[in-house]
Protein backbone atom coordinates (compact mmCIF):
# COMPACT_ATOMS: atom_id res chain seq x y z
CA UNK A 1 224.36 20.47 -220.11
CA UNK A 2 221.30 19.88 -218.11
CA UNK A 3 221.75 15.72 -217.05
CA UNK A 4 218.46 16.14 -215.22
CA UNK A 5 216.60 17.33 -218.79
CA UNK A 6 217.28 13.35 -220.05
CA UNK A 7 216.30 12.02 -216.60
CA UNK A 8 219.26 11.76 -215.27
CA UNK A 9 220.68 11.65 -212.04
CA UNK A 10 224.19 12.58 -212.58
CA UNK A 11 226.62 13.51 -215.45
CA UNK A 12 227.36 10.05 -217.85
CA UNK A 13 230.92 9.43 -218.82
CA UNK A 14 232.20 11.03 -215.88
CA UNK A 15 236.26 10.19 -215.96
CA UNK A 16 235.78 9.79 -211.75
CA UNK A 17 233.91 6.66 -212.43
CA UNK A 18 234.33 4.00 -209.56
CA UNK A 19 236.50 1.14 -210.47
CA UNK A 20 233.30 -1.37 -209.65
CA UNK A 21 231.11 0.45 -212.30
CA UNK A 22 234.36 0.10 -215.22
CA UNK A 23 232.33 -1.00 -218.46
CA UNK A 24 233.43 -5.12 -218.99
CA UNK A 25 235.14 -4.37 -222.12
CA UNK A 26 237.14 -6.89 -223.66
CA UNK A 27 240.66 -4.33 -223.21
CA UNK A 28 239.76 -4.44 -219.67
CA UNK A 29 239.19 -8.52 -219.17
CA UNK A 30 242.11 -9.35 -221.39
CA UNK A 31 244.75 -6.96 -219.78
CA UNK A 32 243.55 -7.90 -216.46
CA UNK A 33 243.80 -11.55 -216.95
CA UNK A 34 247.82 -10.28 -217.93
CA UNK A 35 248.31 -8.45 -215.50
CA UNK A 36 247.12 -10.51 -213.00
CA UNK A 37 249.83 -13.35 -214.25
CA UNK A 38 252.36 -9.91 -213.27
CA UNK A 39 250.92 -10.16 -210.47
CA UNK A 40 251.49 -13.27 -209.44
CA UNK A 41 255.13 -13.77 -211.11
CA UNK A 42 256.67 -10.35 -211.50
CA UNK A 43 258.24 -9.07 -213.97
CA UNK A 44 257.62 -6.22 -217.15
CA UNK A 45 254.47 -5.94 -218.90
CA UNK A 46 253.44 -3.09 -221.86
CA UNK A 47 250.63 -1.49 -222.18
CA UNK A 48 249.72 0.21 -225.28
CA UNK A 49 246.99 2.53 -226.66
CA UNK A 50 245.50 4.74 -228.22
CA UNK A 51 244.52 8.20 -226.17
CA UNK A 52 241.50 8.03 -224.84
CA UNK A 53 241.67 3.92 -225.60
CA UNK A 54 241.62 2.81 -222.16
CA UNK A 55 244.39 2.54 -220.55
CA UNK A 56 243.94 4.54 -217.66
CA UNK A 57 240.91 2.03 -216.54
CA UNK A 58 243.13 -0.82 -216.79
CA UNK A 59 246.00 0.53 -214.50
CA UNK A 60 243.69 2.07 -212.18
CA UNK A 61 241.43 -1.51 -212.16
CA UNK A 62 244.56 -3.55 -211.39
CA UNK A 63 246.29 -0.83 -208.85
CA UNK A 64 242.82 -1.27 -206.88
CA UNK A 65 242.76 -4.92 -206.75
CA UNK A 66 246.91 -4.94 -205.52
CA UNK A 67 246.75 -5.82 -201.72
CA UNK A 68 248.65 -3.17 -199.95
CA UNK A 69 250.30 -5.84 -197.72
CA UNK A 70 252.12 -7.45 -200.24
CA UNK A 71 252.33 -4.94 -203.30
CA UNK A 72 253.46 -1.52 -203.06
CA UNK A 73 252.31 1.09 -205.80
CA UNK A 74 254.80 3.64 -206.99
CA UNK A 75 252.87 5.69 -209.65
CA UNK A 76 253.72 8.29 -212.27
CA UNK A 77 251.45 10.19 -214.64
CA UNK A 78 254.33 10.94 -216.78
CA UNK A 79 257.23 9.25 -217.43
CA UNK A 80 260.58 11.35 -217.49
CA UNK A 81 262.92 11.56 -221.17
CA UNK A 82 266.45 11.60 -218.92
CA UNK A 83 268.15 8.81 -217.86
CA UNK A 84 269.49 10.76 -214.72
CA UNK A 85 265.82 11.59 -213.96
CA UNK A 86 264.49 8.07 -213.87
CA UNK A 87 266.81 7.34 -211.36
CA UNK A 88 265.90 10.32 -209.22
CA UNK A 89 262.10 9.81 -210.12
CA UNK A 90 262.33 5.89 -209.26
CA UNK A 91 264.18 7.42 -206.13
CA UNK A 92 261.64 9.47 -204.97
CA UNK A 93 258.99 6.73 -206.01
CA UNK A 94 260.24 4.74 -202.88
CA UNK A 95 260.46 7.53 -200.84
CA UNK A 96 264.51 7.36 -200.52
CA UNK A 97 267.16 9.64 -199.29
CA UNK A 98 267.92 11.85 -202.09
CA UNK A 99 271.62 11.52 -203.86
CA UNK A 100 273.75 12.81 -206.58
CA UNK A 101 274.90 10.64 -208.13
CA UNK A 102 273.71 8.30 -210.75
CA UNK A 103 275.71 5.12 -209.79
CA UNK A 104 275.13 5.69 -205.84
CA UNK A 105 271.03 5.66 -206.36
CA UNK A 106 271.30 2.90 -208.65
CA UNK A 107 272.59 0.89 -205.55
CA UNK A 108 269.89 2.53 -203.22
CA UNK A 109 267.06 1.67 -205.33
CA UNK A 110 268.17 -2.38 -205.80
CA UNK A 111 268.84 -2.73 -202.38
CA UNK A 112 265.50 -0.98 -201.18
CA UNK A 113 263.63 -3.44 -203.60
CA UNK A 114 265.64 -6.71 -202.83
CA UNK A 115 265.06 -5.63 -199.07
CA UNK A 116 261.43 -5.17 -199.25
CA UNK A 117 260.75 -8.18 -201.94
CA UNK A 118 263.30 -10.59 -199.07
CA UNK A 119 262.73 -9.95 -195.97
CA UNK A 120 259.28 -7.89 -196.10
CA UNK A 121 257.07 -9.61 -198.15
CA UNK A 122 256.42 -6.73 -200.53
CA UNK A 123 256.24 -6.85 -204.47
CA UNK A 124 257.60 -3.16 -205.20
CA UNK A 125 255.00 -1.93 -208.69
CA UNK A 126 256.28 0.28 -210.75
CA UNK A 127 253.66 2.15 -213.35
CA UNK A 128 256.22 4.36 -215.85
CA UNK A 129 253.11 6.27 -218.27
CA UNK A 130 253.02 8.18 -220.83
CA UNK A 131 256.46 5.86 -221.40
CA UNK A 132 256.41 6.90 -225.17
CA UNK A 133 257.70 9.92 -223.95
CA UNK A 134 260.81 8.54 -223.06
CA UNK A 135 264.16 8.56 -225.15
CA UNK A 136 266.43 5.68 -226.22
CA UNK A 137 269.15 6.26 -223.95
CA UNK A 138 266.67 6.44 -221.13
CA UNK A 139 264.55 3.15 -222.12
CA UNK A 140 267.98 1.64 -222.59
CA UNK A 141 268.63 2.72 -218.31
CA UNK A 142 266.02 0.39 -217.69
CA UNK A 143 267.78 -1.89 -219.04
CA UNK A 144 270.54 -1.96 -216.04
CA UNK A 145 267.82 -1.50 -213.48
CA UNK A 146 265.89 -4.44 -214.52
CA UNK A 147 269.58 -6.30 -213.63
CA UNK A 148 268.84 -8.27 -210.62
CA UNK A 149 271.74 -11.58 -209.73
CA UNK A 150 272.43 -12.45 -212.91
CA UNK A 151 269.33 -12.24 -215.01
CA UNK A 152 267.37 -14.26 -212.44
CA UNK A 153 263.55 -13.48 -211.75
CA UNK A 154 262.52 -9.80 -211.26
CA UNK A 155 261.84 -8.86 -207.84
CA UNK A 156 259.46 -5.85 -208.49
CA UNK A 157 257.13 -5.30 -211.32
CA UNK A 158 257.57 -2.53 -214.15
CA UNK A 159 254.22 -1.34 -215.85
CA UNK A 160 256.01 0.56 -219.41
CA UNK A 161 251.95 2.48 -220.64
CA UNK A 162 251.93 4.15 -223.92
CA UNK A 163 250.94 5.04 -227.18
CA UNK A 164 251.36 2.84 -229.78
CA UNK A 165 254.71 4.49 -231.07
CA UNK A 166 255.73 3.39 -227.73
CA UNK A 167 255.99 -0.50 -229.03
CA UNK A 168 257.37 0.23 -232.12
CA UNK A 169 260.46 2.28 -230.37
CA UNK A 170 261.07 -0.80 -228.18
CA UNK A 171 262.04 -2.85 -231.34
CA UNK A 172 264.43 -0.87 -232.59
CA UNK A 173 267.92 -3.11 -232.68
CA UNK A 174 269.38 -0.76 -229.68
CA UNK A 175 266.09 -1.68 -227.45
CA UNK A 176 265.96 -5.31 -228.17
CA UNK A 177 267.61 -6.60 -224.90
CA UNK A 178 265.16 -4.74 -223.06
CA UNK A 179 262.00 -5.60 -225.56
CA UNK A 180 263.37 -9.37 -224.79
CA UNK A 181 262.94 -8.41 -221.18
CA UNK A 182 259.14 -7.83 -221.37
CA UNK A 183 257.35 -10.41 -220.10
CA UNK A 184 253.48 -9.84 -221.15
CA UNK A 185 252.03 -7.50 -223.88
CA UNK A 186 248.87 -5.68 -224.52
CA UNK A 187 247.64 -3.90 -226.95
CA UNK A 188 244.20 -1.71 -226.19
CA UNK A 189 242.41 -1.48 -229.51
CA UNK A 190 239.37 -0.27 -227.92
CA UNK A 191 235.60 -1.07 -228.07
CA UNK A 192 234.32 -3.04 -231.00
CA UNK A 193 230.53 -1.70 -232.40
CA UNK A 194 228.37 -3.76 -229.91
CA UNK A 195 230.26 -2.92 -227.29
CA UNK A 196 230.32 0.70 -228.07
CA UNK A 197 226.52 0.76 -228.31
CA UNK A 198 226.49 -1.31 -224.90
CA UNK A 199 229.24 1.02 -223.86
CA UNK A 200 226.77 3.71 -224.22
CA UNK A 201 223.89 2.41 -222.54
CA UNK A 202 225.66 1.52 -219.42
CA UNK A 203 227.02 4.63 -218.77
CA UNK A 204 223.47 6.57 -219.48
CA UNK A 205 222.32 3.30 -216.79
CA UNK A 206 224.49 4.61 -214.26
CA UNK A 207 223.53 7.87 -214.38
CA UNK A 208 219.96 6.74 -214.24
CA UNK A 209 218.38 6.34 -217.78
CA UNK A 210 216.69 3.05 -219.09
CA UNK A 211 215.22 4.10 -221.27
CA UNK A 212 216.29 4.91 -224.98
CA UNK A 213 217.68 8.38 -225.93
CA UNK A 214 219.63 7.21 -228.89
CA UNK A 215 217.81 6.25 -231.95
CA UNK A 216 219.13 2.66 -232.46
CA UNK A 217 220.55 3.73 -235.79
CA UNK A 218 222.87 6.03 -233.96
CA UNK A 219 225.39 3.43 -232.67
CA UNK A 220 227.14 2.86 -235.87
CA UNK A 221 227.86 6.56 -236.24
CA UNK A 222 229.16 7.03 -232.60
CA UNK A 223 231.45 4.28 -232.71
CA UNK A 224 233.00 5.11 -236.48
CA UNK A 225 233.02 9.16 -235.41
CA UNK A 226 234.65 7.77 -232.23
CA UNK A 227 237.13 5.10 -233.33
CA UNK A 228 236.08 2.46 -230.74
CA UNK A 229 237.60 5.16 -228.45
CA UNK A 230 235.80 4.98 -225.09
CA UNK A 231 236.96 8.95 -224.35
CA UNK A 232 236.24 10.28 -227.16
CA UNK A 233 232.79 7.97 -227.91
CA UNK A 234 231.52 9.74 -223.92
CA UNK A 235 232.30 13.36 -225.66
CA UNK A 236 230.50 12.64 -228.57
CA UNK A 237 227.45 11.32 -226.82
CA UNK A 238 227.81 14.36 -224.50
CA UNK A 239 228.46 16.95 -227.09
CA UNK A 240 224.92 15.47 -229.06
CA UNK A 241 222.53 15.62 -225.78
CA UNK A 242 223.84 19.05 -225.02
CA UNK A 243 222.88 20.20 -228.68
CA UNK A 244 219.83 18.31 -227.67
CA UNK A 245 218.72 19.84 -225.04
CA UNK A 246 219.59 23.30 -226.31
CA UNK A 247 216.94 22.63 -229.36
CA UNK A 248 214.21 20.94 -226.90
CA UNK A 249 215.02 17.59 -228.49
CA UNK A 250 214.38 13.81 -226.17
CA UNK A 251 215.67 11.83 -228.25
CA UNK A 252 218.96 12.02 -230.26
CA UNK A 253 218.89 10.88 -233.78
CA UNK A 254 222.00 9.98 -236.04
CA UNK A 255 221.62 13.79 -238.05
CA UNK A 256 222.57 15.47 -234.22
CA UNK A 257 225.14 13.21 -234.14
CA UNK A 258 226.73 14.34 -237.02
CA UNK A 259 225.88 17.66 -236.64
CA UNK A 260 227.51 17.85 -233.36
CA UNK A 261 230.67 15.88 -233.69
CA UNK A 262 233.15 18.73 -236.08
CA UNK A 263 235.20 19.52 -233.21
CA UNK A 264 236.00 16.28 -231.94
């Protein structure tokens, strides 16, 4: 597609989006005002979703308001399913000496954290995603790492992001002591039907367009087609101007809409 055949300036919906431009969503203002509690007290929050819901904008919101003299970011796109491999990933996460055994970077990894959390200053954060992938035995391992002095307050943060089947694994009778040890939830449900139609228009905003290139009646259709789904509600929008502009057509109407959205 053409952006410059709607008046645009750049591509909308583009997934590189600056964190300052993030549509005010109510996902995004509710998990932030969680997470920013994490921030202040520590501890394990879950984050939940649908693909495509949002939860990428969240993490990467709060990761670029964490001060980097006081919080420390150890990221990973996708969460490992083996209970050796967490310890080896959350090894690697800190940038340790690598080891062999399970027990021996156990110790390395609490005594890293307690060091930096003591005597540097620094909040270690760690963001497990795509944690849904993980097994039982290896959401139960988190279990012992979360162990710090006798239950007392975490001295890193743990960020468990998922899909939905994500919180219903966690309260299975075998995951309730670490379920118990969660201290926030959230739950992205994604955009409601104003705020998919002002979803829409502040994206096309960005790129440069005021004014309208949805018929108004269009809104409904784009946010039941797209389940409130941010994602998927930008690829419908960009599937129907690119039909658009292949017919010679300015304005979309709800008929284009439909036309265009079979493969999403």
């Amino acid at each position: 597609m053409d952006y410059a055949y709607f008046g645009l300036k750049k591509m909308p919906f583009n997934k590189e989006i600056a964190t300052k431009d993030f549509f005010p969503s109510y996902d995004l203002k509710e998990a932030a005002a969680r997470l920013n509690y994490i921030k202040q007290y520590r501890g394990i929050f879950l984050l939940t979703g649908e693909p495509g819901g949002g939860k990428t904008s969240i993490l990467r919101k709060f990761v670029e308001g964490l001060n980097p003299q006081n919080h420390e970011c150890n990221y990973t796109p996708h969460a490992t399913v083996s209970k050796t491999e967490i310890y080896r990933q959350m090894n690697a996460l800190l940038q340790l000496t690598p080891r062999q055994s399970k027990g021996t970077m156990f110790r390395q990894i609490q005594e890293v954290i307690l060091d930096k959390y003591r005597n540097r200053g620094i909040t270690p954060c760690f963001i497990l995603d795509e944690s849904h992938l993980m097994d039982q035995s290896t959401l139960q391992e988190l279990i012992i790492l979360t162990n710090f002095e006798m239950d007392s307050k975490l001295p890193f943060i743990l960020i468990l992001a998922g899909q939905p089947s994500l919180k219903e694994l966690l309260k299975r009778r075998n995951l309730e002591a670490l379920n118990q040890r969660i201290t926030l939830k959230y739950h992205a449900a994604g955009l409601g039907m104003d705020e998919t139609k002002d979803y829409v228009l502040h994206h096309l905003k960005l790129a440069g367009r005021t004014d309208p290139l949805f018929e108004e009646n269009c809104f409904e259709m784009i946010h039941q087609l797209g389940l409130g789904l941010p994602r998927k509600i930008g690829n419908l929008c960009l599937n129907a101007m690119t039909y658009a502009q292949h017919k010679g057509i300015d304005v979309i109407n709800p008929e284009i809409i439909h036309q265009t959205s079979g493969g999403l």
